[in-house]
N, C-alpha and C. Protein backbone atom coordinates (compact mmCIF):
# COMPACT_ATOMS: atom_id res chain seq x y z
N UNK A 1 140.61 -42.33 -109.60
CA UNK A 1 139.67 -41.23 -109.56
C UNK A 1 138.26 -41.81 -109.38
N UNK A 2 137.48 -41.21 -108.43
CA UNK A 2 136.15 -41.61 -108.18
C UNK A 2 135.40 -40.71 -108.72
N UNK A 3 134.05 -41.43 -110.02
CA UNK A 3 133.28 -40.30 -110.26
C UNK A 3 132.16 -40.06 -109.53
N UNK A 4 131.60 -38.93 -109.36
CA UNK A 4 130.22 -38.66 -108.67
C UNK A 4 128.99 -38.41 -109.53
N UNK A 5 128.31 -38.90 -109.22
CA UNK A 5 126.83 -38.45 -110.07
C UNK A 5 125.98 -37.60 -109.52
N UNK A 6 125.71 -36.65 -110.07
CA UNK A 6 125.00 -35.33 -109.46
C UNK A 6 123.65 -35.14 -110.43
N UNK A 7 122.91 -35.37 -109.73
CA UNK A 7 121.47 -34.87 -110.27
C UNK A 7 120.44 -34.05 -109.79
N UNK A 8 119.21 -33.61 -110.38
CA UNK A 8 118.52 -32.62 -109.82
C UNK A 8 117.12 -33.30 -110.16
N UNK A 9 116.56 -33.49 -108.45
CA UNK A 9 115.11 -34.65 -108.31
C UNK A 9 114.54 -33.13 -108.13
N UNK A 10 112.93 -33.31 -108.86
CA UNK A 10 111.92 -32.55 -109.35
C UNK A 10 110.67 -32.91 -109.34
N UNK A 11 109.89 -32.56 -109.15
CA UNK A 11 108.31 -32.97 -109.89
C UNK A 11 107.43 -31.84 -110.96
N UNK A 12 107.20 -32.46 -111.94
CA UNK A 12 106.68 -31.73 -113.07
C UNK A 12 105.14 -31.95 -112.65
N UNK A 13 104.85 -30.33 -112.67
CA UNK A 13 102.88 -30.69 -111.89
C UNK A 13 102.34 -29.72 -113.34
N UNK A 14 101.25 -29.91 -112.78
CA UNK A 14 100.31 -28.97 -114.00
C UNK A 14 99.88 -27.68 -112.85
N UNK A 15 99.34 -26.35 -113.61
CA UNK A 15 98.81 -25.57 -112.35
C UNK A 15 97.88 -25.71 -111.72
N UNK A 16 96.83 -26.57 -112.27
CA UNK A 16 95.81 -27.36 -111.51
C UNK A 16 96.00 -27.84 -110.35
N UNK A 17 96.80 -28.37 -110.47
CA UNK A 17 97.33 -29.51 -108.91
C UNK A 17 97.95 -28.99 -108.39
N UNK A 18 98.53 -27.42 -108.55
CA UNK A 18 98.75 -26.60 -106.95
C UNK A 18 98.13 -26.44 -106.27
N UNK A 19 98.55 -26.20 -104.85
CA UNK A 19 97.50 -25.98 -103.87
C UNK A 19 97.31 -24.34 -104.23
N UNK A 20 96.03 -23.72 -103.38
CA UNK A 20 95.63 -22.66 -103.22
C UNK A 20 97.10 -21.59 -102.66
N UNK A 21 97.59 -21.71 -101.78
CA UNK A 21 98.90 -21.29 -101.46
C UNK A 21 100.05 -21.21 -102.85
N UNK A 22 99.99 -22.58 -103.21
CA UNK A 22 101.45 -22.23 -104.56
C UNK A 22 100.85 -21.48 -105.50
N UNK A 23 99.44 -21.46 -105.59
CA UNK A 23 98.70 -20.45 -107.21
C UNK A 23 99.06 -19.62 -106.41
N UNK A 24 98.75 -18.51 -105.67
CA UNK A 24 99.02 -17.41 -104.48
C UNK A 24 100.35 -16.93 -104.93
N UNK A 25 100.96 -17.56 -104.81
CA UNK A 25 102.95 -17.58 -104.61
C UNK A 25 102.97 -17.49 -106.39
N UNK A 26 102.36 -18.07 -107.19
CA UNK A 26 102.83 -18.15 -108.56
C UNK A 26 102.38 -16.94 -109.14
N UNK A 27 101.31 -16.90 -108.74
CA UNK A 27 100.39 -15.30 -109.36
C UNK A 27 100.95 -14.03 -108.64
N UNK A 28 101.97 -14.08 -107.46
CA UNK A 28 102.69 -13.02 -107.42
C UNK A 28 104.07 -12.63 -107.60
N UNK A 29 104.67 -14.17 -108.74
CA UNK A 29 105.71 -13.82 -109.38
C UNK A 29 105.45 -13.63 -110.41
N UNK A 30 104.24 -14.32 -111.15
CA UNK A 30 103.93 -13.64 -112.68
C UNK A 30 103.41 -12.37 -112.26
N UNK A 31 103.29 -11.51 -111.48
CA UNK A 31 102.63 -10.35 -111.62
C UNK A 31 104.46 -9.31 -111.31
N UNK A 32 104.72 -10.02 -110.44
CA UNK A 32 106.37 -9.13 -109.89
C UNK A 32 107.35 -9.10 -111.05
N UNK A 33 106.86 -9.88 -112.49
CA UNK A 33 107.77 -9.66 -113.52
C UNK A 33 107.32 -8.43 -114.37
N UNK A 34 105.99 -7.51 -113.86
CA UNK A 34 105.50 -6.33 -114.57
C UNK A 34 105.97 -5.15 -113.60
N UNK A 35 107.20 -5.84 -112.89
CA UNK A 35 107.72 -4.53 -112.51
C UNK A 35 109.61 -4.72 -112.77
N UNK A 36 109.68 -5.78 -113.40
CA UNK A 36 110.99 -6.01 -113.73
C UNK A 36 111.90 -4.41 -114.37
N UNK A 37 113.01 -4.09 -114.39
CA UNK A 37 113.66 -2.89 -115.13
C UNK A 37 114.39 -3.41 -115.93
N UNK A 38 114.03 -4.46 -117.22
CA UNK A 38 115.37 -4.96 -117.70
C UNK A 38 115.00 -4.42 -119.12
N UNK A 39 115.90 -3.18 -119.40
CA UNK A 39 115.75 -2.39 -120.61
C UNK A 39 116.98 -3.19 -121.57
N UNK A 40 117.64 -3.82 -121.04
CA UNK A 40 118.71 -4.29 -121.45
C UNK A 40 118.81 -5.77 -122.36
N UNK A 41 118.14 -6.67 -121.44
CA UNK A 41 117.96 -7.95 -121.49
C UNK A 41 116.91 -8.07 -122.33
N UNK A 42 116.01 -7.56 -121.98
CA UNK A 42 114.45 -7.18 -122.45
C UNK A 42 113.77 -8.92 -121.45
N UNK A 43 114.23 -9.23 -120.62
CA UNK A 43 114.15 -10.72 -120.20
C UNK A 43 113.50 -10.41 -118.87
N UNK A 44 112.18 -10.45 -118.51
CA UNK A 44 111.52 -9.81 -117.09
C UNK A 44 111.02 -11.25 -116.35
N UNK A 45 111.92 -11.24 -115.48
CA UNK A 45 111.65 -11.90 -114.15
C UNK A 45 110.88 -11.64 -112.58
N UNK A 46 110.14 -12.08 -112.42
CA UNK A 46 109.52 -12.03 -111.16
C UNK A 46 109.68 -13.31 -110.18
N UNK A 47 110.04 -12.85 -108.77
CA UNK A 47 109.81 -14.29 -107.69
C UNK A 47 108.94 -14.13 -106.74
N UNK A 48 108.57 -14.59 -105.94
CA UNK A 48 107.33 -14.22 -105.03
C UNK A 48 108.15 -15.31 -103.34
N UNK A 49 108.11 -14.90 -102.45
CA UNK A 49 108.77 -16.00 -101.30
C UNK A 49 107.90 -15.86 -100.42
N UNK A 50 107.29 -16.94 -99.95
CA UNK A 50 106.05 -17.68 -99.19
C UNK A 50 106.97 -17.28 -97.69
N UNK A 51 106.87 -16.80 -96.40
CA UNK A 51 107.04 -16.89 -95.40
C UNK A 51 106.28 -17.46 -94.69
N UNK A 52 106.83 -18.21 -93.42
CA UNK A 52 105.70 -18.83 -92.38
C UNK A 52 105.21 -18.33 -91.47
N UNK A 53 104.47 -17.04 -92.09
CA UNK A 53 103.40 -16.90 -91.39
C UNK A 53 102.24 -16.17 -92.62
N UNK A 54 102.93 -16.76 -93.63
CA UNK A 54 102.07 -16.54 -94.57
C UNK A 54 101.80 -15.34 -96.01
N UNK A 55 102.98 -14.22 -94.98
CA UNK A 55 103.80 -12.78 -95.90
C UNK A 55 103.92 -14.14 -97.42
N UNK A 56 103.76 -12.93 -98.47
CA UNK A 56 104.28 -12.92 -100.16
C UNK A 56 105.02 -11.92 -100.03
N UNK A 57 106.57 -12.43 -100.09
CA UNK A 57 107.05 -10.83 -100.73
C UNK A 57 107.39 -11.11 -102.21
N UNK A 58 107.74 -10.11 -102.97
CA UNK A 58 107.34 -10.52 -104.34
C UNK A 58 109.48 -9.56 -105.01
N UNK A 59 109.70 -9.90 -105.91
CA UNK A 59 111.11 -9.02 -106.49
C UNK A 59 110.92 -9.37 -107.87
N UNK A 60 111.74 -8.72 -108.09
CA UNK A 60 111.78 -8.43 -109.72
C UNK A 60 113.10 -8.06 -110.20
N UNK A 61 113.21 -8.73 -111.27
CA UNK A 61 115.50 -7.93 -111.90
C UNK A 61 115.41 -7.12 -112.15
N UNK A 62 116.28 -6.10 -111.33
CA UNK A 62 116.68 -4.69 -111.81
C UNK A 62 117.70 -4.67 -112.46
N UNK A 63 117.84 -4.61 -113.78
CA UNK A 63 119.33 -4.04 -114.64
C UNK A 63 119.89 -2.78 -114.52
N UNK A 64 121.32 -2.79 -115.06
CA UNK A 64 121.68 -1.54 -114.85
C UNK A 64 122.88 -1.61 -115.85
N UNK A 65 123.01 -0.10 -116.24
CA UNK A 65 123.96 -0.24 -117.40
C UNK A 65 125.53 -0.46 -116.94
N UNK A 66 125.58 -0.49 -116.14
CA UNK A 66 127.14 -0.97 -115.66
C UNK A 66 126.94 -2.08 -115.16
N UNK A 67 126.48 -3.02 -116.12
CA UNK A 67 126.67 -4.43 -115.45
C UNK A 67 127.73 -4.54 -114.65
N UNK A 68 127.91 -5.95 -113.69
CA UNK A 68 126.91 -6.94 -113.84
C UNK A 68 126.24 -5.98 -112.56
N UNK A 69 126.16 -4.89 -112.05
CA UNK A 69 125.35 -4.12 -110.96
C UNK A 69 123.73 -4.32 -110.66
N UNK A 70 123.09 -4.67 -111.58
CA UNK A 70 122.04 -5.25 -111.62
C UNK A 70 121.54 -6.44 -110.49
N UNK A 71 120.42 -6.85 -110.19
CA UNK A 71 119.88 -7.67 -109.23
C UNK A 71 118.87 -8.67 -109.79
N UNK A 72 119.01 -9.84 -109.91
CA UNK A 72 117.98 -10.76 -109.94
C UNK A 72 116.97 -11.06 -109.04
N UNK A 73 116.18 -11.23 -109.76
CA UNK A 73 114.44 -10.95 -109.19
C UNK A 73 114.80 -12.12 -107.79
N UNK A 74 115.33 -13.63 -107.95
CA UNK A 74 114.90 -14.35 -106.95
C UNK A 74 116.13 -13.69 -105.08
N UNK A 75 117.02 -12.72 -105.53
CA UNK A 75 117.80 -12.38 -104.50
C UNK A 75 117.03 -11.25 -103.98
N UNK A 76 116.36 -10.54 -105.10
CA UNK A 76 115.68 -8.73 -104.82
C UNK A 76 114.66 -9.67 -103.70
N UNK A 77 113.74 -10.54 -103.83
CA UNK A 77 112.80 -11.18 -103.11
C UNK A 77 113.62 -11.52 -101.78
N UNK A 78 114.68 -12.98 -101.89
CA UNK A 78 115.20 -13.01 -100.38
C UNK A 78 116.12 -12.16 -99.89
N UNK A 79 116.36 -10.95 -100.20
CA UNK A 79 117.25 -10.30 -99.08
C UNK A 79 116.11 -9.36 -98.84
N UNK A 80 115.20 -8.86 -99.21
CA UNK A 80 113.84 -7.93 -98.83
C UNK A 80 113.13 -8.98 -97.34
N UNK A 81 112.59 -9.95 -98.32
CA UNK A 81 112.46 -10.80 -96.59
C UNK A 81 113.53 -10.52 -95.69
N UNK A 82 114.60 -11.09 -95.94
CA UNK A 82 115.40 -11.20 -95.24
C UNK A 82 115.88 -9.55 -94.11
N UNK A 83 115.56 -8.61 -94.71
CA UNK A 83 115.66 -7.47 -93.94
C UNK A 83 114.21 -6.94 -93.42
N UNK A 84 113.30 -7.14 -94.42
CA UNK A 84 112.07 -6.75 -93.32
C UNK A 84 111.36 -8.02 -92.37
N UNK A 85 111.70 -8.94 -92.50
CA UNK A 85 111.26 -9.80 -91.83
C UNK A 85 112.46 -11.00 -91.30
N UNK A 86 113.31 -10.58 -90.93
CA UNK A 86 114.33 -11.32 -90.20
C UNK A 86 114.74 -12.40 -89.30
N UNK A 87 113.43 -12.47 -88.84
CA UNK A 87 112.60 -13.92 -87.55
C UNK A 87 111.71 -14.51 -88.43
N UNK A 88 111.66 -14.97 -89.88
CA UNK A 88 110.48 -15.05 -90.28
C UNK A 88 110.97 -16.23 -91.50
N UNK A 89 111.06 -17.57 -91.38
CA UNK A 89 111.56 -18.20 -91.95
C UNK A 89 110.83 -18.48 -93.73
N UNK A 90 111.45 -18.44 -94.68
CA UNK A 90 111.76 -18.80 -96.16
C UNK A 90 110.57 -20.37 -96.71
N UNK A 91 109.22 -20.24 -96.86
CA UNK A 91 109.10 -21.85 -97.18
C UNK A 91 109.19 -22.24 -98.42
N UNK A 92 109.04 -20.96 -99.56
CA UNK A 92 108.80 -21.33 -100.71
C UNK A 92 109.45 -19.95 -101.82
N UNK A 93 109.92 -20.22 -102.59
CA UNK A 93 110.18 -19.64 -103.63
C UNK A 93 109.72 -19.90 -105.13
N UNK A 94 108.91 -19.02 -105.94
CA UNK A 94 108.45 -19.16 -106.98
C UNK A 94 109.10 -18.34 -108.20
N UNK A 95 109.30 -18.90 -109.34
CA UNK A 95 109.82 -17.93 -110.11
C UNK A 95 109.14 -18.01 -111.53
N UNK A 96 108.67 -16.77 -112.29
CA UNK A 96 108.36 -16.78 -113.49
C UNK A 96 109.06 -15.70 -114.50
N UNK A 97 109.34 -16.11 -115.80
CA UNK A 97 109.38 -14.93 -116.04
C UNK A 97 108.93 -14.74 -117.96
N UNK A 98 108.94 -13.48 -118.24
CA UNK A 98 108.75 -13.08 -119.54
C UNK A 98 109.66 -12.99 -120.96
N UNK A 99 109.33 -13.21 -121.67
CA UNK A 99 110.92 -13.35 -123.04
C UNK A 99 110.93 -11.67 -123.31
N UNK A 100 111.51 -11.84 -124.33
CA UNK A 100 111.44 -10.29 -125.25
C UNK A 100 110.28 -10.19 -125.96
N UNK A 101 109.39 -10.94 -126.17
CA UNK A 101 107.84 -10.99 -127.06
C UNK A 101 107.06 -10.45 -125.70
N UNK A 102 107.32 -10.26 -124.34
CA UNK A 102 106.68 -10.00 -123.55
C UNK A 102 105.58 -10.98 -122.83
N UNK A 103 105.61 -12.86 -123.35
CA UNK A 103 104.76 -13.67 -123.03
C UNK A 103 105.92 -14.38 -121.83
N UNK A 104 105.17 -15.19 -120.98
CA UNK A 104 105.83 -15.96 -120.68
C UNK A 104 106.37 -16.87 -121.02
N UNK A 105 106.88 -17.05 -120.68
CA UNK A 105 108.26 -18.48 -121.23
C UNK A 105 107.03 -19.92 -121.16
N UNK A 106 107.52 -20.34 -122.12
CA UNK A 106 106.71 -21.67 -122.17
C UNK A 106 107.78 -22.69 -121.22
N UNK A 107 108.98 -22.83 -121.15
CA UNK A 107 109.43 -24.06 -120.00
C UNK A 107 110.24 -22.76 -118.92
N UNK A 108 110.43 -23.53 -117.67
CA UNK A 108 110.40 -23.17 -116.69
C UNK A 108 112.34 -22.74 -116.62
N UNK A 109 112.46 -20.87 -116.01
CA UNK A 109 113.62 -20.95 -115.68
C UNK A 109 114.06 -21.20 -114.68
N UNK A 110 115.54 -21.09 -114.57
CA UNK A 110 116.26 -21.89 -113.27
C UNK A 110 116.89 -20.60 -112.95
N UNK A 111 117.20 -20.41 -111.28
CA UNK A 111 117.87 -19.34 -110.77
C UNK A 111 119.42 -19.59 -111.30
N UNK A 112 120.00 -18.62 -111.78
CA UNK A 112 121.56 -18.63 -111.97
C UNK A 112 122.29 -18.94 -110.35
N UNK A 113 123.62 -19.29 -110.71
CA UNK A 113 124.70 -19.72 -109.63
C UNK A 113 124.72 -18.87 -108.45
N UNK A 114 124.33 -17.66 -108.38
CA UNK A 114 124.53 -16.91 -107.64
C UNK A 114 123.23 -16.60 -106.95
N UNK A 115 121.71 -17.00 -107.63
CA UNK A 115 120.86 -17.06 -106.54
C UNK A 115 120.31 -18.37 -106.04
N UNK A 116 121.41 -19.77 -106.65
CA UNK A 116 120.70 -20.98 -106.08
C UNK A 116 122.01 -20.86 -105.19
N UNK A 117 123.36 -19.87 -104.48
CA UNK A 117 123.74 -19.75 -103.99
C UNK A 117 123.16 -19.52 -102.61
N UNK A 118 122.57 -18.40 -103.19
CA UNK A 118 121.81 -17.86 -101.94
C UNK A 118 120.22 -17.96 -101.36
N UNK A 119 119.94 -18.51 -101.82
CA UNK A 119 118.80 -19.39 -101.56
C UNK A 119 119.60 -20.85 -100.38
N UNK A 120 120.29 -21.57 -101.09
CA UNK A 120 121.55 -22.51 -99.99
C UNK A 120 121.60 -22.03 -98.92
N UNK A 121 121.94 -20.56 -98.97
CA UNK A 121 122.54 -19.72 -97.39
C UNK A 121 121.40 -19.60 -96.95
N UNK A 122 120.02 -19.35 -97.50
CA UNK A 122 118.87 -18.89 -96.34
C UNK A 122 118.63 -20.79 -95.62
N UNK A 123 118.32 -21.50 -96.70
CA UNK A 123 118.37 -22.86 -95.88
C UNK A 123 119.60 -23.01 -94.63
N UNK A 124 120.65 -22.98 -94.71
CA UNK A 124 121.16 -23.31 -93.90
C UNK A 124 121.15 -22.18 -92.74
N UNK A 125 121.13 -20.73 -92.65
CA UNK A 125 120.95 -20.18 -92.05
C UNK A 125 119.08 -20.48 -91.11
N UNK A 126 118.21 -20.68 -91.97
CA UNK A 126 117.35 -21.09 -90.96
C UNK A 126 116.64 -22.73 -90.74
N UNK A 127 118.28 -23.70 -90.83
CA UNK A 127 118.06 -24.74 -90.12
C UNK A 127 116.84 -25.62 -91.16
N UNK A 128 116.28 -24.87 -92.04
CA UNK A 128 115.09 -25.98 -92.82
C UNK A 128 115.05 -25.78 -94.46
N UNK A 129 114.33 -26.67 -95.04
CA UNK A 129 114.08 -26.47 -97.10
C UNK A 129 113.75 -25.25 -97.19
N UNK A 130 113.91 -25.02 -98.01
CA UNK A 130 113.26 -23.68 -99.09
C UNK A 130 112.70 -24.48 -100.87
N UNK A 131 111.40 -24.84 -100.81
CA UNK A 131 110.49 -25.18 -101.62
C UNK A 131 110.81 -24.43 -102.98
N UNK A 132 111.06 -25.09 -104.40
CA UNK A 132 111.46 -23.84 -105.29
C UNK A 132 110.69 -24.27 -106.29
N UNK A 133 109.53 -23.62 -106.31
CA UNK A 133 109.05 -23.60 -107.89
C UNK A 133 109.10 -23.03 -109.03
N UNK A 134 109.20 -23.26 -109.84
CA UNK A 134 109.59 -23.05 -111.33
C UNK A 134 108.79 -22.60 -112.16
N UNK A 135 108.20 -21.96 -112.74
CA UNK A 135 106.67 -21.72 -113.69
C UNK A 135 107.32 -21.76 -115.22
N UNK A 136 107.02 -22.23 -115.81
CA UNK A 136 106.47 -22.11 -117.72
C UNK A 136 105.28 -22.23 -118.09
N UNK A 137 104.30 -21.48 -118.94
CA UNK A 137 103.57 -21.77 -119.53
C UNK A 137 103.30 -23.74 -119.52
N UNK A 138 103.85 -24.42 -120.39
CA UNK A 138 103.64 -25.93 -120.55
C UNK A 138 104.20 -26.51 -119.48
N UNK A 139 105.23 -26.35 -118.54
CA UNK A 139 106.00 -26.91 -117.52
C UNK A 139 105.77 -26.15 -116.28
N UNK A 140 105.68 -27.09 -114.65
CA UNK A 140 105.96 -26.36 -113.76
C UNK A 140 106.94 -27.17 -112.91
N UNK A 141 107.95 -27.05 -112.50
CA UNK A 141 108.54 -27.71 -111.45
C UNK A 141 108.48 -27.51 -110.15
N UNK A 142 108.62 -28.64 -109.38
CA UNK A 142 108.93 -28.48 -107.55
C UNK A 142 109.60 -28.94 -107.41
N UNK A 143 110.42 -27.74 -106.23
CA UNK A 143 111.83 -28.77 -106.05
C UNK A 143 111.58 -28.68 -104.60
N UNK A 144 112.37 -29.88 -104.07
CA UNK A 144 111.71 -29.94 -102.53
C UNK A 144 112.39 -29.21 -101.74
N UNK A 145 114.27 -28.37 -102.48
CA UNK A 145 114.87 -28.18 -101.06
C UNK A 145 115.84 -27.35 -102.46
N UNK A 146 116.28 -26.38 -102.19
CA UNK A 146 117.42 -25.16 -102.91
C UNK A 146 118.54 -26.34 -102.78
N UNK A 147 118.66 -27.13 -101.83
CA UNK A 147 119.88 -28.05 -102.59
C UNK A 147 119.85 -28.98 -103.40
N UNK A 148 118.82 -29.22 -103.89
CA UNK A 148 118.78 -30.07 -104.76
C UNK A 148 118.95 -29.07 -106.18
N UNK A 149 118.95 -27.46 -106.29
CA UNK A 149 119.56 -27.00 -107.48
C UNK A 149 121.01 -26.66 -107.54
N UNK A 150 121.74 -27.17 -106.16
CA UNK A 150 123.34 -26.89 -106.07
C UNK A 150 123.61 -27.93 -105.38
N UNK A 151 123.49 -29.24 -105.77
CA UNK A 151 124.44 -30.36 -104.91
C UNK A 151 126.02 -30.31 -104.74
N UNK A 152 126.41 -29.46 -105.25
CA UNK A 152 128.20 -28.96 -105.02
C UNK A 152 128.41 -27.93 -104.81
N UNK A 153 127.14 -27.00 -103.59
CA UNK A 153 127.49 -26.01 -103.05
C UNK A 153 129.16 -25.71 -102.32
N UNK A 154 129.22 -24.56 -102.82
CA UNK A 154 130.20 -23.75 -101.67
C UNK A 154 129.85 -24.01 -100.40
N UNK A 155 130.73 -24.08 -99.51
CA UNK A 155 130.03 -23.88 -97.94
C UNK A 155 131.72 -23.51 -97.30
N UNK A 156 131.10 -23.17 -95.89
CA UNK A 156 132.59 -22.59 -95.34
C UNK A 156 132.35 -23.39 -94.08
């Protein structure tokens, strides 16, 4: 049996040392988590996705009482690009979100399986990275490419 080592390369920045563009992208996922619907979770997420030509579109988790029917903020963001802007390639994804105290999270969350899924599919569907930043209060991460949060993607 051969083992594999799977890891996830990052850079931990401060918000200072974003550029003008990633504050842009960050300040419209902390703002897209004040439209979150999670009566349930009480857990409000916002993402914001940088297009190249410069579009913010912004999503937020919608819950719903018949789970799991509900939508996470970073998919509500790329399939909205993805239908209003269809020629319009993915550079960056930002995500923040709020606890049940209503503050932000002091370390940075990670998209669940099913949107570092699909985040994978917009990369490979348009041929280049998708940039994923992370926001916490004390922590911010960059990741250079959605596969580096699924190195044992599915693929067909």
């Amino acid at each position: 049996m051969k083992k594999i080592d799977v890891s996830i390369s990052y850079d931990k920045v401060e918000e200072q040392e974003l550029t003008p563009v990633e504050k842009s992208l960050l300040d419209a996922a902390r703002k897209a988590t004040y439209r979150s619907y999670s009566p349930y979770s009480g857990f409000s997420v916002g993402a914001a996705v940088l297009l190249d030509d410069g579009t913010i579109v912004e999503g937020s988790n919608q819950e719903n009482s018949s789970y799991p029917q509900g939508i996470c903020a970073e998919r509500t963001a790329i399939f909205y690009a993805g239908s209003r802007y269809p020629d319009k390639k993915i550079l960056a994804l930002c995500i923040a979100a709020r606890g049940t105290d209503g503050s932000f999270t002091t370390l940075p969350v990670t998209p669940c399986g099913g949107c570092r899924q699909a985040l994978l599919e917009s990369e490979y569907r348009q041929k280049s990275p998708i940039k994923v930043l992370l926001y916490g209060l004390d922590e911010i991460y960059i990741i250079s490419s959605a596969q580096q949060l699924l190195p044992l993607a599915f693929q067909l």
